[in-house]
Protein backbone atom coordinates (compact mmCIF):
# COMPACT_ATOMS: atom_id res chain seq x y z
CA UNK A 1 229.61 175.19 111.10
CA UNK A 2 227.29 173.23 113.51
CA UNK A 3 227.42 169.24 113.28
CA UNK A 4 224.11 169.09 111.97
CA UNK A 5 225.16 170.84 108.77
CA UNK A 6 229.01 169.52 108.27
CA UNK A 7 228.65 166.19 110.13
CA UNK A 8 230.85 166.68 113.13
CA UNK A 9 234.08 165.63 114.35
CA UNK A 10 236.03 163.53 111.86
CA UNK A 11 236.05 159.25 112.21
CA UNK A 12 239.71 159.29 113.08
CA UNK A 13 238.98 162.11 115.91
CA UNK A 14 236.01 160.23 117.56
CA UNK A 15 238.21 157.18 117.89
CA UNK A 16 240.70 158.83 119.60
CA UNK A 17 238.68 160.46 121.73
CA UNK A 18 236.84 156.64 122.42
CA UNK A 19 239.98 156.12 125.37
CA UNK A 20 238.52 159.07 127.38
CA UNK A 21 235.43 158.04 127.72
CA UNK A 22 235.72 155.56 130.67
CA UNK A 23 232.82 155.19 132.67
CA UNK A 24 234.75 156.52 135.53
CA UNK A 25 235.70 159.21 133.49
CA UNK A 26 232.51 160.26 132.29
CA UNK A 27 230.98 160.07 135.62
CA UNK A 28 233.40 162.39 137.39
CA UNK A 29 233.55 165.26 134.66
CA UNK A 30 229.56 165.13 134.83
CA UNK A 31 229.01 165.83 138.16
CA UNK A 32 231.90 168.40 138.22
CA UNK A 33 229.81 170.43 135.36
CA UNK A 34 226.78 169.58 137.28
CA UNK A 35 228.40 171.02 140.45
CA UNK A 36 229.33 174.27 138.69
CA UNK A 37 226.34 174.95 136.77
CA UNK A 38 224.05 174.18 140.25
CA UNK A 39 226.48 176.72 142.16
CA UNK A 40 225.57 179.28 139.23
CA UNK A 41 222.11 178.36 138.64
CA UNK A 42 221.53 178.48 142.70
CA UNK A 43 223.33 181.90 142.86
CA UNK A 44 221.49 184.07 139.85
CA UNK A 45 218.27 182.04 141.03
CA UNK A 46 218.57 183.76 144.27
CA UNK A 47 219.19 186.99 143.49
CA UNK A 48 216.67 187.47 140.60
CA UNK A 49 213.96 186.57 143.09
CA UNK A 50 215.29 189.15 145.47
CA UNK A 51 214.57 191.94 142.86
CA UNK A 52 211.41 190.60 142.40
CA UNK A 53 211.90 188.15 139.30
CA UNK A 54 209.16 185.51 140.01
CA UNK A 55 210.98 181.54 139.30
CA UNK A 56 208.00 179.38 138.85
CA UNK A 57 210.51 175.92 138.47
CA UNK A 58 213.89 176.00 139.11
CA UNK A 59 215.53 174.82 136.10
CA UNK A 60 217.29 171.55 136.37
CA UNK A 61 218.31 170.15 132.80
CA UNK A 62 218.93 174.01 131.09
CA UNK A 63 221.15 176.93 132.13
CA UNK A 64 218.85 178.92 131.66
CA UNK A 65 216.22 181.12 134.30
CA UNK A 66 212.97 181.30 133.17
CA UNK A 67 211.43 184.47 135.43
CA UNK A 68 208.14 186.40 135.84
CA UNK A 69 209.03 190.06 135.28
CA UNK A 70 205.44 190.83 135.62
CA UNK A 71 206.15 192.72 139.27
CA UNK A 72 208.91 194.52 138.63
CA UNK A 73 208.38 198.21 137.44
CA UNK A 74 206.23 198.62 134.53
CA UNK A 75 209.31 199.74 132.09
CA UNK A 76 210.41 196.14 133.11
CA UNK A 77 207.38 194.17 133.56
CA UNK A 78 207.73 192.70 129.78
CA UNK A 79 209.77 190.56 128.40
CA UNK A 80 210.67 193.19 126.05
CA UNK A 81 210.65 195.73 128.12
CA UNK A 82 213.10 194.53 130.37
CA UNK A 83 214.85 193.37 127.22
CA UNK A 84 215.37 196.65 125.75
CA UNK A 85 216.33 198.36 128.84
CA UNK A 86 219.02 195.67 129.98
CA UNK A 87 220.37 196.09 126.14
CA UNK A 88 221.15 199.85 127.38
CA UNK A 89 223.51 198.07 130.45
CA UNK A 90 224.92 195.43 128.27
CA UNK A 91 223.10 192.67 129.80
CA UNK A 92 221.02 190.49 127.09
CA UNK A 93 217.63 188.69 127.92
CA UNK A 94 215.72 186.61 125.56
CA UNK A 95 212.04 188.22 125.90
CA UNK A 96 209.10 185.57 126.90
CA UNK A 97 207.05 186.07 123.52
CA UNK A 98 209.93 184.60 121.41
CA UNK A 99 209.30 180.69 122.82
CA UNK A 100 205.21 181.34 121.98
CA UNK A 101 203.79 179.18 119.47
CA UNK A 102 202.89 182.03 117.27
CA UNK A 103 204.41 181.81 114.13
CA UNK A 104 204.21 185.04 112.03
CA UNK A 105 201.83 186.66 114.86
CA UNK A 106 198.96 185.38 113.54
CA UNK A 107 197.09 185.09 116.36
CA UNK A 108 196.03 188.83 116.34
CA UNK A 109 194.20 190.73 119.08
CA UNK A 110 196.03 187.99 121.70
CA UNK A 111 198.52 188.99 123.83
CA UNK A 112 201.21 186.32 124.70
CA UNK A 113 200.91 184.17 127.54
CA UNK A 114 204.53 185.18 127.33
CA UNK A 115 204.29 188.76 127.68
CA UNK A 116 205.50 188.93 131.03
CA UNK A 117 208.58 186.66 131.25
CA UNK A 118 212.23 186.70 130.35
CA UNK A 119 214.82 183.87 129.92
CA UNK A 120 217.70 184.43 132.14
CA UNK A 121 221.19 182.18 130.76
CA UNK A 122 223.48 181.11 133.82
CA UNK A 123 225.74 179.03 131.12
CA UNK A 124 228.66 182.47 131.18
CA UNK A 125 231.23 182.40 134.19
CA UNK A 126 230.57 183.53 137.65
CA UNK A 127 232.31 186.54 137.44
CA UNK A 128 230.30 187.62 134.61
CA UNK A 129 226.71 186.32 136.31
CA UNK A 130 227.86 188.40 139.28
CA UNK A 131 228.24 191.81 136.55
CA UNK A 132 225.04 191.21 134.81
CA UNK A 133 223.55 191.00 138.32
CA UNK A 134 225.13 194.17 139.45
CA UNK A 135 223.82 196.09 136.24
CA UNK A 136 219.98 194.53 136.77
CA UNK A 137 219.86 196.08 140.37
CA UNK A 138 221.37 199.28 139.12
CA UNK A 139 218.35 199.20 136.26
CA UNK A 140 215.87 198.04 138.73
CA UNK A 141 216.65 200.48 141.11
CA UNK A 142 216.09 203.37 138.50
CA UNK A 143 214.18 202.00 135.82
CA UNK A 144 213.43 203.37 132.40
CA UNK A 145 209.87 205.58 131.85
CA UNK A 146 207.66 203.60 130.46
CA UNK A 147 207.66 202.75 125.98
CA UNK A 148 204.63 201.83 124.29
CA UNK A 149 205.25 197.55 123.15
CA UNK A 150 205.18 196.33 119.89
């Protein structure tokens, strides 16, 4: 279970852990996950925007991409769109419309200001960054026909 719900690491383990925490310590093992997740972030950045996969901030305090799919070909120019047909190369996307403020849809006859973005993680390891790139220009490069959105 998450913290929030049982409470997190016992007393006796957080007091053991207190030795490691040395400024010097902390310092070091934070810029050598910052250095890793930069290196990733910088690499799928990169190549998302060479297929066409619009950044409109690079992300510094996430791992995750936040892209415009809105020019790549329509089958893939939603968030669920490209969603959908990634699922079918066993790459995962988090569509756009699911960070809206829209609870239950109610806001009907509005499209999403969403619609045309996907959320990209970077947090896996290189090696499988480099895969789920591979697969995206395989499905860019011969996209799905068109579906009708939800």
């Amino acid at each position: 279970a998450g913290s929030f719900l049982d409470g997190g690491g016992s007393k006796p383990l957080q007091r053991a852990a207190i030795p490691l925490l040395s400024e010097e310590h902390v310092i070091a093992e934070t810029q050598a996950i910052h250095r890793v997740f930069r290196d990733k972030r910088d690499f799928l950045v990169s190549r998302l925007e060479r297929l066409g996969v619009r950044t409109d901030r690079i992300p510094d305090g996430t791992f995750y991409v936040w892209g415009d799919v809105s020019e790549l070909p329509p089958s893939l120019a939603t968030g669920h769109g490209l969603f959908r047909a990634a699922l079918s190369r066993k790459v995962i996307t988090v569509p756009g419309e699911f960070f809206d403020v829209n609870p239950g849809k109610r806001r009907h006859g509005r499209v999403s200001r969403f619609r045309n973005y996907a959320r990209f993680s970077f947090g896996p390891p290189q090696a499988q960054l480099e895969k789920a790139v591979q697969r995206f220009e395989q499905l860019f490069r011969d996209p799905p026909p068109p579906m009708i959105e939800p």
